[in-house]
N, C-alpha and C. Protein backbone atom coordinates (compact mmCIF):
# COMPACT_ATOMS: atom_id res chain seq x y z
N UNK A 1 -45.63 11.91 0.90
CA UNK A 1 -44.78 11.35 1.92
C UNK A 1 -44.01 10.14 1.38
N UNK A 2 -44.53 9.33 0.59
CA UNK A 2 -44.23 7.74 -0.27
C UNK A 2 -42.83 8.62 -0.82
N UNK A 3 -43.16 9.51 -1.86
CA UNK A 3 -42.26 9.84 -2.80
C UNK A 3 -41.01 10.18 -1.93
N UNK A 4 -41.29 11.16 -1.04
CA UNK A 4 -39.90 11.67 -0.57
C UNK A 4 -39.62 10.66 1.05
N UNK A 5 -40.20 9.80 0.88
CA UNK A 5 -39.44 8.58 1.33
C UNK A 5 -38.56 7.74 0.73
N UNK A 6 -38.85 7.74 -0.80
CA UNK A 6 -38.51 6.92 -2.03
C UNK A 6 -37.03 8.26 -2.13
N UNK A 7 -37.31 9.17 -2.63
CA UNK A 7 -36.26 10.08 -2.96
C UNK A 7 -35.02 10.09 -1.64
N UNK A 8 -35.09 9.95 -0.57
CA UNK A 8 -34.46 10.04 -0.01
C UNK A 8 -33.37 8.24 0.37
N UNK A 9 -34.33 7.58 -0.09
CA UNK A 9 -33.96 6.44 -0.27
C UNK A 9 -32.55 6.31 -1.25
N UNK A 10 -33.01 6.93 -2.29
CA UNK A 10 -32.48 7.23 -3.42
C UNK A 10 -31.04 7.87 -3.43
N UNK A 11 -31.25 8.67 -2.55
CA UNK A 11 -29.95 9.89 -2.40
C UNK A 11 -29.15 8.88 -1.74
N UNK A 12 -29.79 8.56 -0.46
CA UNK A 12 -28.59 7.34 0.23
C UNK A 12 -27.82 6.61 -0.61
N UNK A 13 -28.49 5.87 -0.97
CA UNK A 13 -28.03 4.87 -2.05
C UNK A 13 -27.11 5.17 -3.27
N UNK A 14 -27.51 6.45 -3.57
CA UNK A 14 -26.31 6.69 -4.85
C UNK A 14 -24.98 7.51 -3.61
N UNK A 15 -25.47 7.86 -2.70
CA UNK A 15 -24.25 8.29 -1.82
C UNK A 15 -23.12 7.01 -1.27
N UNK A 16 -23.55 5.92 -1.32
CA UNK A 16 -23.45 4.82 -0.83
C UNK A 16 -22.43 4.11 -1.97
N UNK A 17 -23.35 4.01 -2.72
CA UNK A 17 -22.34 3.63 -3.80
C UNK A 17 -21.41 4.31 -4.18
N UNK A 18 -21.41 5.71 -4.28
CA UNK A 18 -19.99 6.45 -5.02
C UNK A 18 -19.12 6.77 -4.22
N UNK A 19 -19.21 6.70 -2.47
CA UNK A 19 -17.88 6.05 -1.78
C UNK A 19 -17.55 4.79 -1.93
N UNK A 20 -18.32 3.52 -2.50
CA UNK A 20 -18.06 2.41 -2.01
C UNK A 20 -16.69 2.08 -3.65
N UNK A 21 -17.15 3.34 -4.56
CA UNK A 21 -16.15 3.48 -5.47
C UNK A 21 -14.91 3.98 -5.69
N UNK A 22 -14.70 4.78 -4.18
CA UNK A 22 -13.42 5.32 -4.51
C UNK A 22 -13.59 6.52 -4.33
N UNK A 23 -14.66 7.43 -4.19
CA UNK A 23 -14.81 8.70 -4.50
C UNK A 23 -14.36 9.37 -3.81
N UNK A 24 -13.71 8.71 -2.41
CA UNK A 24 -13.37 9.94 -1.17
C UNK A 24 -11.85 10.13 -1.21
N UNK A 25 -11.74 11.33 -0.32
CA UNK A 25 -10.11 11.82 -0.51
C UNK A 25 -9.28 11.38 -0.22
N UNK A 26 -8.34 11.21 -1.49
CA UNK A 26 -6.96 10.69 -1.13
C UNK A 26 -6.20 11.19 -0.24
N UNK A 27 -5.27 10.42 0.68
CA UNK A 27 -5.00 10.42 1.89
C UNK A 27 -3.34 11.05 0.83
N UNK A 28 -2.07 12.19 1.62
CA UNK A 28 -1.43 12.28 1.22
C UNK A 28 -0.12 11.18 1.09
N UNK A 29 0.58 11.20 0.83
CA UNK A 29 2.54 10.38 0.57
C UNK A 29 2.63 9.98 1.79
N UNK A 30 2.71 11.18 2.98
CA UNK A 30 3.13 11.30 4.35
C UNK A 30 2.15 10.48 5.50
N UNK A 31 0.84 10.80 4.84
CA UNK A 31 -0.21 10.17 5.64
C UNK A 31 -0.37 8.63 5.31
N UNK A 32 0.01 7.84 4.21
CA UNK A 32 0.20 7.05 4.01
C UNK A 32 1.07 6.18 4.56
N UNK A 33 2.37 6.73 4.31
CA UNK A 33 3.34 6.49 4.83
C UNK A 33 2.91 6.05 6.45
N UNK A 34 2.70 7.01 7.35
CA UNK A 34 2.64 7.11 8.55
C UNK A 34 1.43 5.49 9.27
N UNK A 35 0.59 5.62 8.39
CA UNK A 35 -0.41 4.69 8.41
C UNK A 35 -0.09 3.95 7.95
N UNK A 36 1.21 3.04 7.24
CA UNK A 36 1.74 2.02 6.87
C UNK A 36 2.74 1.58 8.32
N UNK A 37 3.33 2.40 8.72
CA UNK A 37 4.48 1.84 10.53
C UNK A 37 3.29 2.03 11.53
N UNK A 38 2.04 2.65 11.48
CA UNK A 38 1.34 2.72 12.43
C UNK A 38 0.55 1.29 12.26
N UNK A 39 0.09 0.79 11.05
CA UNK A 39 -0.58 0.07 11.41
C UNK A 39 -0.41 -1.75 11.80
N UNK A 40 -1.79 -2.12 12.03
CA UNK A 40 -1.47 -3.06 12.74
C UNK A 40 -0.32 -4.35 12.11
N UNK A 41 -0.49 -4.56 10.92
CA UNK A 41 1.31 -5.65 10.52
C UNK A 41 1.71 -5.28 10.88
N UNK A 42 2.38 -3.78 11.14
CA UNK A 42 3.54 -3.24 11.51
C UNK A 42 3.83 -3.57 13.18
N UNK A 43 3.07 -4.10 13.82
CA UNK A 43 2.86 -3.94 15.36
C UNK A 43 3.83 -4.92 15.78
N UNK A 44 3.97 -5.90 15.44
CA UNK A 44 4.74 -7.02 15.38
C UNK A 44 6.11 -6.65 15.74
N UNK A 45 6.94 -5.68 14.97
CA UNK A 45 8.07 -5.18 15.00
C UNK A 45 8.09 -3.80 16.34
N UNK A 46 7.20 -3.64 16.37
CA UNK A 46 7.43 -2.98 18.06
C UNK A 46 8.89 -1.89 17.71
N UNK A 47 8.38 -1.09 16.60
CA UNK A 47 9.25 -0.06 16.04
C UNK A 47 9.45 1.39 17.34
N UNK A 48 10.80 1.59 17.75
CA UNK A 48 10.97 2.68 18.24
C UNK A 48 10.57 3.94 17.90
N UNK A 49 10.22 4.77 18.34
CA UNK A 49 10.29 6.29 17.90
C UNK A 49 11.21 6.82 17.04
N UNK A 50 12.32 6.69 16.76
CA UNK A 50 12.87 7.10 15.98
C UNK A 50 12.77 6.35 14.94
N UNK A 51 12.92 4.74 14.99
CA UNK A 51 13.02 4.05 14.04
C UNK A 51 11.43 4.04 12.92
N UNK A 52 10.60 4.73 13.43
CA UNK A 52 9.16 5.02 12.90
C UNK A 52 9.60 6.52 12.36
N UNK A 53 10.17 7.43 12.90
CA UNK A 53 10.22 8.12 12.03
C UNK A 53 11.34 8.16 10.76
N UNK A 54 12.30 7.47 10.95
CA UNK A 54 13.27 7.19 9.84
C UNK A 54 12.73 6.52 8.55
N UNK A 55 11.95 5.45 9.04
CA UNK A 55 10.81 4.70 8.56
C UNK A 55 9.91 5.48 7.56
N UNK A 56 8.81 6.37 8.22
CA UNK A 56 8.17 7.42 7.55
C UNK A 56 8.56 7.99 6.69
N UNK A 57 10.25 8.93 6.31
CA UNK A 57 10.50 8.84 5.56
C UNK A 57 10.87 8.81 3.80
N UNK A 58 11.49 7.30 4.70
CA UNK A 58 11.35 6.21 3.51
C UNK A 58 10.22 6.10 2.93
N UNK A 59 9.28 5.65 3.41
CA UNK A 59 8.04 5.22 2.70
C UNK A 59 7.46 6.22 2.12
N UNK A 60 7.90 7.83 2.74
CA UNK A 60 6.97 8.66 1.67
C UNK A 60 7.53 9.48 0.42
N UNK A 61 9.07 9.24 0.69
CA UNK A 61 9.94 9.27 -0.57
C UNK A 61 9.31 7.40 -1.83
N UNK A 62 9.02 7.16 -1.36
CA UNK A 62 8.34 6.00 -2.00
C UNK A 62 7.41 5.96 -2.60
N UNK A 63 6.35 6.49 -1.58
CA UNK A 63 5.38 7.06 -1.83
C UNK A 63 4.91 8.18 -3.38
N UNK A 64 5.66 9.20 -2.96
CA UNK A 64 6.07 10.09 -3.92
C UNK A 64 6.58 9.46 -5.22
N UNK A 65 7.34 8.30 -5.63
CA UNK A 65 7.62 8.02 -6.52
C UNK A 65 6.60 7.47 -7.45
N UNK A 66 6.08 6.78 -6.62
CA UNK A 66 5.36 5.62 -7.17
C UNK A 66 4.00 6.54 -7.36
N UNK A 67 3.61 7.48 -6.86
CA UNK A 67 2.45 8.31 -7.56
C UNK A 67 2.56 9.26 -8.81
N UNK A 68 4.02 9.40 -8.73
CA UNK A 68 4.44 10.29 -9.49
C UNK A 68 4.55 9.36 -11.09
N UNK A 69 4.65 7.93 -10.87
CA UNK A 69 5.15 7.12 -11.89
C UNK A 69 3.41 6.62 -12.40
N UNK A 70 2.76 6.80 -11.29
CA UNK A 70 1.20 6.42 -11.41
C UNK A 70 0.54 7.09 -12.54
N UNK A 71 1.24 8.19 -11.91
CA UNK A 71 1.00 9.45 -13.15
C UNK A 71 0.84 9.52 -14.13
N UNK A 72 1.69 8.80 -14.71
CA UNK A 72 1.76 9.40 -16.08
C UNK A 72 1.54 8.07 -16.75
N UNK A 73 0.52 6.80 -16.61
CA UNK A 73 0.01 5.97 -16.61
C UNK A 73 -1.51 5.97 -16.53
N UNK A 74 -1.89 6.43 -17.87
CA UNK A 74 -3.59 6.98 -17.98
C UNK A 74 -4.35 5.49 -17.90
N UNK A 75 -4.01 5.00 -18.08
CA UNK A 75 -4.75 3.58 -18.03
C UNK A 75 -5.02 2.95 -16.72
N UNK A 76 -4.09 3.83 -15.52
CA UNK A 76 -4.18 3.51 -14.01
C UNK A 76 -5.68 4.41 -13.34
N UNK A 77 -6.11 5.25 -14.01
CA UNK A 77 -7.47 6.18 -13.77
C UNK A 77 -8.84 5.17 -13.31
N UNK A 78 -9.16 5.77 -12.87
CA UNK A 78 -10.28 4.95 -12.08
C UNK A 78 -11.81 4.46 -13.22
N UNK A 79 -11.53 5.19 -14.40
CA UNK A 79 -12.95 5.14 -15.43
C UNK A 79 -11.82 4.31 -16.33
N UNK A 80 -10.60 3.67 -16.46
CA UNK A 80 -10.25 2.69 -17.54
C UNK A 80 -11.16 0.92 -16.52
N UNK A 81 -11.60 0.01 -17.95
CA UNK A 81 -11.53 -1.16 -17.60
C UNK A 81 -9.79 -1.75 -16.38
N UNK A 82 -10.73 -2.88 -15.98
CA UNK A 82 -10.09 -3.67 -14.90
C UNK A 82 -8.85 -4.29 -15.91
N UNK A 83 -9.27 -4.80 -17.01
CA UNK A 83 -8.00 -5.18 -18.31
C UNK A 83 -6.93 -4.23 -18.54
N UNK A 84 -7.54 -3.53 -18.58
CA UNK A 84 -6.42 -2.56 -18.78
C UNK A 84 -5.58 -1.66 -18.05
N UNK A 85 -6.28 -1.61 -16.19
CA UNK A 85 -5.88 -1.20 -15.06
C UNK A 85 -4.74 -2.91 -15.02
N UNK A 86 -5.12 -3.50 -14.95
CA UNK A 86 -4.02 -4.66 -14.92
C UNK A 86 -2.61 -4.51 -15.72
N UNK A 87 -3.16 -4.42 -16.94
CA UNK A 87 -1.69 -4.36 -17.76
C UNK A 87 -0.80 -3.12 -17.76
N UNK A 88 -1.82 -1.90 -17.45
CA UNK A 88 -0.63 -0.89 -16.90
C UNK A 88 0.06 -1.55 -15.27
N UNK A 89 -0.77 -1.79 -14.43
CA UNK A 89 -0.27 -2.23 -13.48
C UNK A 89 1.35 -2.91 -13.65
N UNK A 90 0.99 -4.01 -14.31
CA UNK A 90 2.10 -5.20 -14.91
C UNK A 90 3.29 -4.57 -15.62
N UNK A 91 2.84 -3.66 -16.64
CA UNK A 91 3.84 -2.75 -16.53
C UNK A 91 4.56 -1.58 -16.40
N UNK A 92 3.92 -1.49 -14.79
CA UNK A 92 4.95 -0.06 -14.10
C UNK A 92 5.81 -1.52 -13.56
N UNK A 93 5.46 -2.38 -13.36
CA UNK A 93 5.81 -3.32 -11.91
C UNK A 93 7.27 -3.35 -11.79
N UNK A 94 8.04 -3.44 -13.38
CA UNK A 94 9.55 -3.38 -13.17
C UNK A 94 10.27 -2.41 -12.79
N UNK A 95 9.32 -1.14 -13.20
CA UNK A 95 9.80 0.55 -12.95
C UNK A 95 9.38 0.62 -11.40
N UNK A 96 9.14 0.45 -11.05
CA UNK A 96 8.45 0.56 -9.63
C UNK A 96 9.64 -0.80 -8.39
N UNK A 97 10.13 -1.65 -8.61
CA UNK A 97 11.11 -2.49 -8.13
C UNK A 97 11.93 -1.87 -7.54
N UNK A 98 12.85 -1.82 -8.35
CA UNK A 98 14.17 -0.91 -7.81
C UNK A 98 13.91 0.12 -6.68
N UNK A 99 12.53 0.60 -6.95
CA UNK A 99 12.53 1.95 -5.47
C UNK A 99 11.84 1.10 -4.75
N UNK A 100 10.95 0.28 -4.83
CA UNK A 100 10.86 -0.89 -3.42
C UNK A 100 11.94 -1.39 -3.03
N UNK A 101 12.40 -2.00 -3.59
CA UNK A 101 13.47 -3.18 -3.12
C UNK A 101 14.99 -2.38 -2.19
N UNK A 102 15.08 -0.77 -3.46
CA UNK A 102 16.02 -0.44 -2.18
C UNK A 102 15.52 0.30 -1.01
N UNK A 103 14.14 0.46 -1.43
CA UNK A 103 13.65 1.20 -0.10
C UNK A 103 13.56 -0.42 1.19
N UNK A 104 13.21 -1.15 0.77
CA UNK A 104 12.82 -2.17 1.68
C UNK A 104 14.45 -2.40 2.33
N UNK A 105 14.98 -2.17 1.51
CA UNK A 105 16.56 -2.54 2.09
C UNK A 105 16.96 -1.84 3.21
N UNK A 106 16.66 -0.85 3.00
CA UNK A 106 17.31 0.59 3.82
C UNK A 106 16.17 0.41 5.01
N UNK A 107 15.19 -0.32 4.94
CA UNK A 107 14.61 0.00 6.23
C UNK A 107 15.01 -1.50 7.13
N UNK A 108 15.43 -2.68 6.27
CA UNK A 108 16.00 -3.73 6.84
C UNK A 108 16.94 -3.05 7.45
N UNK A 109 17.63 -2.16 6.95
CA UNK A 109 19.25 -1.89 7.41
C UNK A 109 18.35 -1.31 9.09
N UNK A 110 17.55 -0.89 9.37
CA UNK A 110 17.35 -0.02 10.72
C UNK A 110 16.98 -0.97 11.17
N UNK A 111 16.66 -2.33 11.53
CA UNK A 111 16.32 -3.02 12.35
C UNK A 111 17.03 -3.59 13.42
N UNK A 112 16.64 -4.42 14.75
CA UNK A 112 17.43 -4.60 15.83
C UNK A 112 17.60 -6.34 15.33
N UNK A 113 18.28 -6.76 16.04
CA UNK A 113 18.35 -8.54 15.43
C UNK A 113 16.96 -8.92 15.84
N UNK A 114 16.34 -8.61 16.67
CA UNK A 114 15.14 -9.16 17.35
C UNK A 114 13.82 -9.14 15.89
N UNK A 115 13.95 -7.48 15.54
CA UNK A 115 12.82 -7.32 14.51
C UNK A 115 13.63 -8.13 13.47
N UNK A 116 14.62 -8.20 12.93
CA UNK A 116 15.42 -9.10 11.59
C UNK A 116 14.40 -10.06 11.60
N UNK A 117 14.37 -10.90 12.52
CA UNK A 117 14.19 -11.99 12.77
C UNK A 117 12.47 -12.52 12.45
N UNK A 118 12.03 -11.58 13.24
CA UNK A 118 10.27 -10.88 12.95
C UNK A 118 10.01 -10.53 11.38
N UNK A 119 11.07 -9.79 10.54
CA UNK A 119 11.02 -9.77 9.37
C UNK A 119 10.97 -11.22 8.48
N UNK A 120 12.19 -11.94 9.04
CA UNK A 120 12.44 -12.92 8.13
C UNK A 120 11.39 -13.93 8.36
N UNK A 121 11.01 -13.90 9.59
CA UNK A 121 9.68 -14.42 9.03
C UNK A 121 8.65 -14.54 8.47
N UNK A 122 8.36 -13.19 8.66
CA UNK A 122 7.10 -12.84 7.76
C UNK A 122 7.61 -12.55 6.34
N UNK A 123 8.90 -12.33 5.58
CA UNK A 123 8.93 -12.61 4.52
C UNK A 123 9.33 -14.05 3.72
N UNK A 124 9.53 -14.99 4.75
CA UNK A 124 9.26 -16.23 4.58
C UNK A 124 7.61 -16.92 4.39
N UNK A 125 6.61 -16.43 5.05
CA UNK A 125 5.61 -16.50 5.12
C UNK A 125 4.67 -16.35 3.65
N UNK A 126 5.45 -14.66 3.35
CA UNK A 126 5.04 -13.75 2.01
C UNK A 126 5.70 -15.24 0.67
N UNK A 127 6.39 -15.32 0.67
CA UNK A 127 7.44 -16.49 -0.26
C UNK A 127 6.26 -17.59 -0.03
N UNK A 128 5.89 -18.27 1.10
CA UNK A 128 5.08 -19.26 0.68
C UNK A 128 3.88 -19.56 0.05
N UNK A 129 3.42 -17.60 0.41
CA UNK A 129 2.44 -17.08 -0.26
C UNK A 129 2.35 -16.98 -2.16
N UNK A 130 3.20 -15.85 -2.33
CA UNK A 130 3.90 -15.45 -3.52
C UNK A 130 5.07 -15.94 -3.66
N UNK A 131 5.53 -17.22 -4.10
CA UNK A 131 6.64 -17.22 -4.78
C UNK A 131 8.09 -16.30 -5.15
N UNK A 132 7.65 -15.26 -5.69
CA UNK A 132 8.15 -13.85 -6.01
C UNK A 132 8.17 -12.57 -5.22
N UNK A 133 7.33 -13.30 -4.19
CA UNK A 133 7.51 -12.33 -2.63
C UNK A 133 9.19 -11.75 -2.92
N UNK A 134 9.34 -10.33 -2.62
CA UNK A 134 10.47 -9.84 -2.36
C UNK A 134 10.48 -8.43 -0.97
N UNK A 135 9.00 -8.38 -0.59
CA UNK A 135 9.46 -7.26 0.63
C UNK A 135 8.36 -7.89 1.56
N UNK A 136 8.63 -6.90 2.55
CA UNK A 136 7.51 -7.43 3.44
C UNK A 136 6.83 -5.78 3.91
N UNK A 137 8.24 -4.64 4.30
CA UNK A 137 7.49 -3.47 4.75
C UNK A 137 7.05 -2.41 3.81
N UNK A 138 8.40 -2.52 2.56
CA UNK A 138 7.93 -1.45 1.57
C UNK A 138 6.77 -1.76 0.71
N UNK A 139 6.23 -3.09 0.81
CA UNK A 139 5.53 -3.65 -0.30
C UNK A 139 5.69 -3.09 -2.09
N UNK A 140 4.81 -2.92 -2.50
CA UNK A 140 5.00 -2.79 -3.94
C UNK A 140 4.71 -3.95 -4.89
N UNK A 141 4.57 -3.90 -6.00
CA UNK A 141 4.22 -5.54 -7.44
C UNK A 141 4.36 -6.32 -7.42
N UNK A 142 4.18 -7.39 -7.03
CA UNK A 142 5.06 -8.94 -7.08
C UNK A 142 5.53 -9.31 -5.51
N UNK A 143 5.35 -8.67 -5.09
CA UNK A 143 5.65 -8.92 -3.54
C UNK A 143 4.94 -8.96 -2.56
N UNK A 144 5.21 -9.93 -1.52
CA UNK A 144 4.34 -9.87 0.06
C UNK A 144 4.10 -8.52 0.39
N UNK A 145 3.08 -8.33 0.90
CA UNK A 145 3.02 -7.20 1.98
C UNK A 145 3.24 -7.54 3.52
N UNK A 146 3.36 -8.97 3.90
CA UNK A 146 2.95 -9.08 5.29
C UNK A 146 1.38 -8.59 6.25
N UNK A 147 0.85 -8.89 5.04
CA UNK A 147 -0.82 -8.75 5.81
C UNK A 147 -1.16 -10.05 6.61
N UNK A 148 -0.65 -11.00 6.77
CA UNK A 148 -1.40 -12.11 6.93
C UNK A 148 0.01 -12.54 8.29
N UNK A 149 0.59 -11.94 8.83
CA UNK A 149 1.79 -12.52 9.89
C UNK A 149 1.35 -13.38 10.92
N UNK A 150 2.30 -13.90 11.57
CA UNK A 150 1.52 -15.08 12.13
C UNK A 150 2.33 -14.85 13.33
């Protein structure tokens, strides 16, 4: 009874740990996407129906890029060191810009003056944060996400 109290102990525990690693399924481009205007930062901006799906999108043409660029970046794999998950990181970060920055643009462009305004704050916020803050909704390297809005 000890033992397969112990064994079962056991199973938990390595079950425990190899989600607490990453092990569970990646969520798709679209589902991401969707769970980026759904969630709560995003609440702030009190996004229309359409403007959430125009939104969506964007972000999963984004999405798509930036996994696709993940790709082919073996050093981004989950069994490389944290050193070296960094410096690939550091450098996709410039390749990866340009499709934030104009994605972040194009979704500024859909806003009402009311959300502008909701934006510019919270990427004022991101700036006091990061310095080098440059988005707030598309996020991406070097930039705010707007997790922390006030």
């Amino acid at each position: 009874m000890k033992k397969l109290l112990i064994m079962i102990a056991l199973v938990a525990g390595v079950t425990t740990f190899s989600k607490a690693q990453g092990g569970g399924p990646q969520r798709t481009p679209e589902e991401r996407a969707k769970m980026t205007v759904d969630g709560q930062r995003m609440a702030a901006y009190n996004f229309t129906a359409d403007q959430k799906a125009k939104i969506v999108v964007i972000l999963t043409k984004q999405n798509k890029s930036s996994d696709s660029l993940r790709a082919t970046m073996p050093a981004l794999a989950a069994d490389a060191d944290r050193a070296a998950r960094m410096q690939a990181m550091q450098a996709m970060a410039p390749k990866l810009a340009p499709i934030t920055a104009a994605n972040e643009a194009a979704i500024v462009a859909l806003l009402t003056p009311d959300q502008k305004k909701t934006y510019d704050a919270a990427l004022a916020a991101a700036k006091e944060r990061n310095p080098n803050a440059t988005t707030v909704i598309a996020g991406g390297f070097g930039g705010g996400r707007g997790r922390r809005q006030q």
